[in-house]
C-alpha atoms as a PDB file:
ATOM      1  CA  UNK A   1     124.011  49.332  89.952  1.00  0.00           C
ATOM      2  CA  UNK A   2     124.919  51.645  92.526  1.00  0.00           C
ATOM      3  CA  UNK A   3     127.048  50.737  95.870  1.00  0.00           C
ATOM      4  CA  UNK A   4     127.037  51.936  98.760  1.00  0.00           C
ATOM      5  CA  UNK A   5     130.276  54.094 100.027  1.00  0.00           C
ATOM      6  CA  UNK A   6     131.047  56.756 102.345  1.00  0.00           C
ATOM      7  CA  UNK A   7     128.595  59.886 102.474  1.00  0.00           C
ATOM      8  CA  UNK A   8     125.973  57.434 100.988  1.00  0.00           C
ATOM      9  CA  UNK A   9     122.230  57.346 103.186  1.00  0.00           C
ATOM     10  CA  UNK A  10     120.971  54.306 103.727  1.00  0.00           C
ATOM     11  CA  UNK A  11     118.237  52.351 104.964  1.00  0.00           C
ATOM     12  CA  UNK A  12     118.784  49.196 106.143  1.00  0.00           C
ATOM     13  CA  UNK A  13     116.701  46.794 108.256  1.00  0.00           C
ATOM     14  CA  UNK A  14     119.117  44.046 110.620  1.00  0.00           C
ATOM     15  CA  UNK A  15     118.933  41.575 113.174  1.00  0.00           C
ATOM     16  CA  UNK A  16     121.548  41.711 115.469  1.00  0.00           C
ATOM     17  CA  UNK A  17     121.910  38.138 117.533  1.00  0.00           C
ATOM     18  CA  UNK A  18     124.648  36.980 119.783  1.00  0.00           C
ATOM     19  CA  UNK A  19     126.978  33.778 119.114  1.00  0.00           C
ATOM     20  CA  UNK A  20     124.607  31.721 120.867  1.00  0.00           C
ATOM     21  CA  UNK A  21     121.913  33.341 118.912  1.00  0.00           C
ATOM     22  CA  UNK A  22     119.716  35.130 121.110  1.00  0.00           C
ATOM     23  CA  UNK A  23     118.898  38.496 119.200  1.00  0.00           C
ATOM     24  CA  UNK A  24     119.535  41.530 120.837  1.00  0.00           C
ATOM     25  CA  UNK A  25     118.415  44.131 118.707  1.00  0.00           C
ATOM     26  CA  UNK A  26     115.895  44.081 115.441  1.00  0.00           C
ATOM     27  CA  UNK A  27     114.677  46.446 112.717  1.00  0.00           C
ATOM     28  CA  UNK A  28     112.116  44.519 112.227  1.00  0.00           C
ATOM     29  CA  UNK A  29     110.560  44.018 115.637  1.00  0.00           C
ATOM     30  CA  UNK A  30     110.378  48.228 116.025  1.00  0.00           C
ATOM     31  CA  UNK A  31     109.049  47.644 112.114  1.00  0.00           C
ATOM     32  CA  UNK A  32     111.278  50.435 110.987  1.00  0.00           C
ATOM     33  CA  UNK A  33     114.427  50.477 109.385  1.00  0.00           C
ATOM     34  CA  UNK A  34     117.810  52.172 110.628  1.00  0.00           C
ATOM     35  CA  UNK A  35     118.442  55.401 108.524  1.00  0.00           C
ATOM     36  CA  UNK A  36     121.914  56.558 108.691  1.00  0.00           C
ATOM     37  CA  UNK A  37     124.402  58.307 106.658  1.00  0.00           C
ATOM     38  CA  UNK A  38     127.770  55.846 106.026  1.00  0.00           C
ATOM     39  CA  UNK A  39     130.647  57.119 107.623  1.00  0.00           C
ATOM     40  CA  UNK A  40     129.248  59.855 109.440  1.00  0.00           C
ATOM     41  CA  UNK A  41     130.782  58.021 112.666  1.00  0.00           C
ATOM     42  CA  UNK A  42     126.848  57.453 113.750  1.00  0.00           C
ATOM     43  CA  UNK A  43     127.376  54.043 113.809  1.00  0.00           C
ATOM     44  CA  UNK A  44     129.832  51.379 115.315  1.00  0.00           C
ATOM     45  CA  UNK A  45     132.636  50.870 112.760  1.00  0.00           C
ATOM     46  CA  UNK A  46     132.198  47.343 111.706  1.00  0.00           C
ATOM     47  CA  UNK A  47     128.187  48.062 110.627  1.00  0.00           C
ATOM     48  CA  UNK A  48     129.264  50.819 109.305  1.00  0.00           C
ATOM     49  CA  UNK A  49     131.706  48.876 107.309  1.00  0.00           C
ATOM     50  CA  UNK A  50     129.770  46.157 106.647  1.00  0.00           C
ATOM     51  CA  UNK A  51     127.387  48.482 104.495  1.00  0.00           C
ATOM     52  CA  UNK A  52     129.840  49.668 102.210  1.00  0.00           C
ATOM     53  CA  UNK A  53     129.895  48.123  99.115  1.00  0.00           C
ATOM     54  CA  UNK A  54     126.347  46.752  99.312  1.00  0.00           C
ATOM     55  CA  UNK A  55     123.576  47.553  96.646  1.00  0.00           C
ATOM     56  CA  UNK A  56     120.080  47.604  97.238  1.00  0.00           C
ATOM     57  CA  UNK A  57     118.751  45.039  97.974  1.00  0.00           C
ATOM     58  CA  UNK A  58     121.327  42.807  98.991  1.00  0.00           C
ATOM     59  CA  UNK A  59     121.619  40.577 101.875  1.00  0.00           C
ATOM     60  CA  UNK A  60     124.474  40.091 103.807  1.00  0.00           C
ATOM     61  CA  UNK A  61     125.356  38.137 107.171  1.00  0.00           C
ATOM     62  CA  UNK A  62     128.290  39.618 109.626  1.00  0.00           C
ATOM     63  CA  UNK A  63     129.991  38.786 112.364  1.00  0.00           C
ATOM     64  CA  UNK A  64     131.939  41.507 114.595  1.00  0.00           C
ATOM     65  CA  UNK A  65     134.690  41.448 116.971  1.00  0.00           C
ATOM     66  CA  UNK A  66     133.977  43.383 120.278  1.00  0.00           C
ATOM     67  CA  UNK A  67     136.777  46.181 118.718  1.00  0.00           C
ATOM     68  CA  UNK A  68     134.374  46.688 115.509  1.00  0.00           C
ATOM     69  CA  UNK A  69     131.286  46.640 117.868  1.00  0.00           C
ATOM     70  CA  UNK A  70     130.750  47.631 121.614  1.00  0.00           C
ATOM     71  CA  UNK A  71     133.982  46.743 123.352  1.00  0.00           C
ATOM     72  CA  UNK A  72     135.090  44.173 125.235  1.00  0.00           C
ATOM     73  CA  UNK A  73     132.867  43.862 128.459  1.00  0.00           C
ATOM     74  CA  UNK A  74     133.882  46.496 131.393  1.00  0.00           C
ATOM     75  CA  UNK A  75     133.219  44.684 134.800  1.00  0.00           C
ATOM     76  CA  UNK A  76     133.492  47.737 136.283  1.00  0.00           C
ATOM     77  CA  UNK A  77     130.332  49.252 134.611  1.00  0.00           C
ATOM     78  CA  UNK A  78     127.811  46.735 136.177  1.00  0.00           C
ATOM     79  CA  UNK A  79     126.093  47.687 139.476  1.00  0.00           C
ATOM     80  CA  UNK A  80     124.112  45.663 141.929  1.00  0.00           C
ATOM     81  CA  UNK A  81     121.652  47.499 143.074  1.00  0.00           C
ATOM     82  CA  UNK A  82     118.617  46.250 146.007  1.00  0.00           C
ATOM     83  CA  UNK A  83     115.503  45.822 144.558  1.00  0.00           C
ATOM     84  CA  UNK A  84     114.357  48.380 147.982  1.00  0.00           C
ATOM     85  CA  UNK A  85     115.755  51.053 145.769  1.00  0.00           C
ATOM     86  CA  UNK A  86     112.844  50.591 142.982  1.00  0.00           C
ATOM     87  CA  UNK A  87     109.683  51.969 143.333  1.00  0.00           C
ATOM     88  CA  UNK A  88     107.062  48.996 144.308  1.00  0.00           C
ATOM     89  CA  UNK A  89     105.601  49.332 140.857  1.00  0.00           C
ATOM     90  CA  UNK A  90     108.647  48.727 139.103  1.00  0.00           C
ATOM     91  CA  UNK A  91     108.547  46.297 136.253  1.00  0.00           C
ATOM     92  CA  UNK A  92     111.816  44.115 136.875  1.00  0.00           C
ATOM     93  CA  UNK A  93     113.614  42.384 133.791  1.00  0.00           C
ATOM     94  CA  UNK A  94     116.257  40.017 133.930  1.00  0.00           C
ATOM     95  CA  UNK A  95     119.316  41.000 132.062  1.00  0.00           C
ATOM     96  CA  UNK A  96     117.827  44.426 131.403  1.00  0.00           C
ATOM     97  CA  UNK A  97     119.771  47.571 131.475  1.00  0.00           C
ATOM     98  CA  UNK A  98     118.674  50.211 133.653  1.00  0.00           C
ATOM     99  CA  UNK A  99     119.566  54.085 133.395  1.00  0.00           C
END
């Protein structure tokens, strides 16, 4: 059976869910899977790593460290920002990112 290693395209569908497992992120909720080319550097290293190895089909469960994921949290990328600045339509979120 073939596995999965650098250069490899793959589809994969995840569920990505924090320690106190709220998800985040989900494949299945855009009902699409993630295409992506292993290795490519498209992807943060410890999904990318995570795939290697894998066949098809398989089913695996990881956990990363902020260094094999995002980062650790930057304080100083946060903004508070008055609601006055929003247009009056604007459909507020809580915990939702804005660009």
């Amino acid at each position: 059976m073939l596995q999965v290693e650098n250069g490899s395209k793959v589809s994969v569908h995840y569920r990505g869910t924090l320690n106190d497992g709220t998800e985040f992120d989900s494949s299945h909720s855009r009902g699409e899977p993630l295409i992506f080319e292993v290795g490519a550097g498209n992807m943060i290293s410890g999904f990318d790593d995570a795939v290697q190895g894998m066949t098809v089909g398989e089913t695996k469960n990881i956990s990363l460290t902020p260094e094999k994921a995002y980062g650790d949290v930057n304080p100083d990328a946060i903004s508070e920002i008055p609601k006055t600045s929003f247009p009056d339509d604007f459909q507020f979120e809580e915990t939702a990112m804005v660009e």
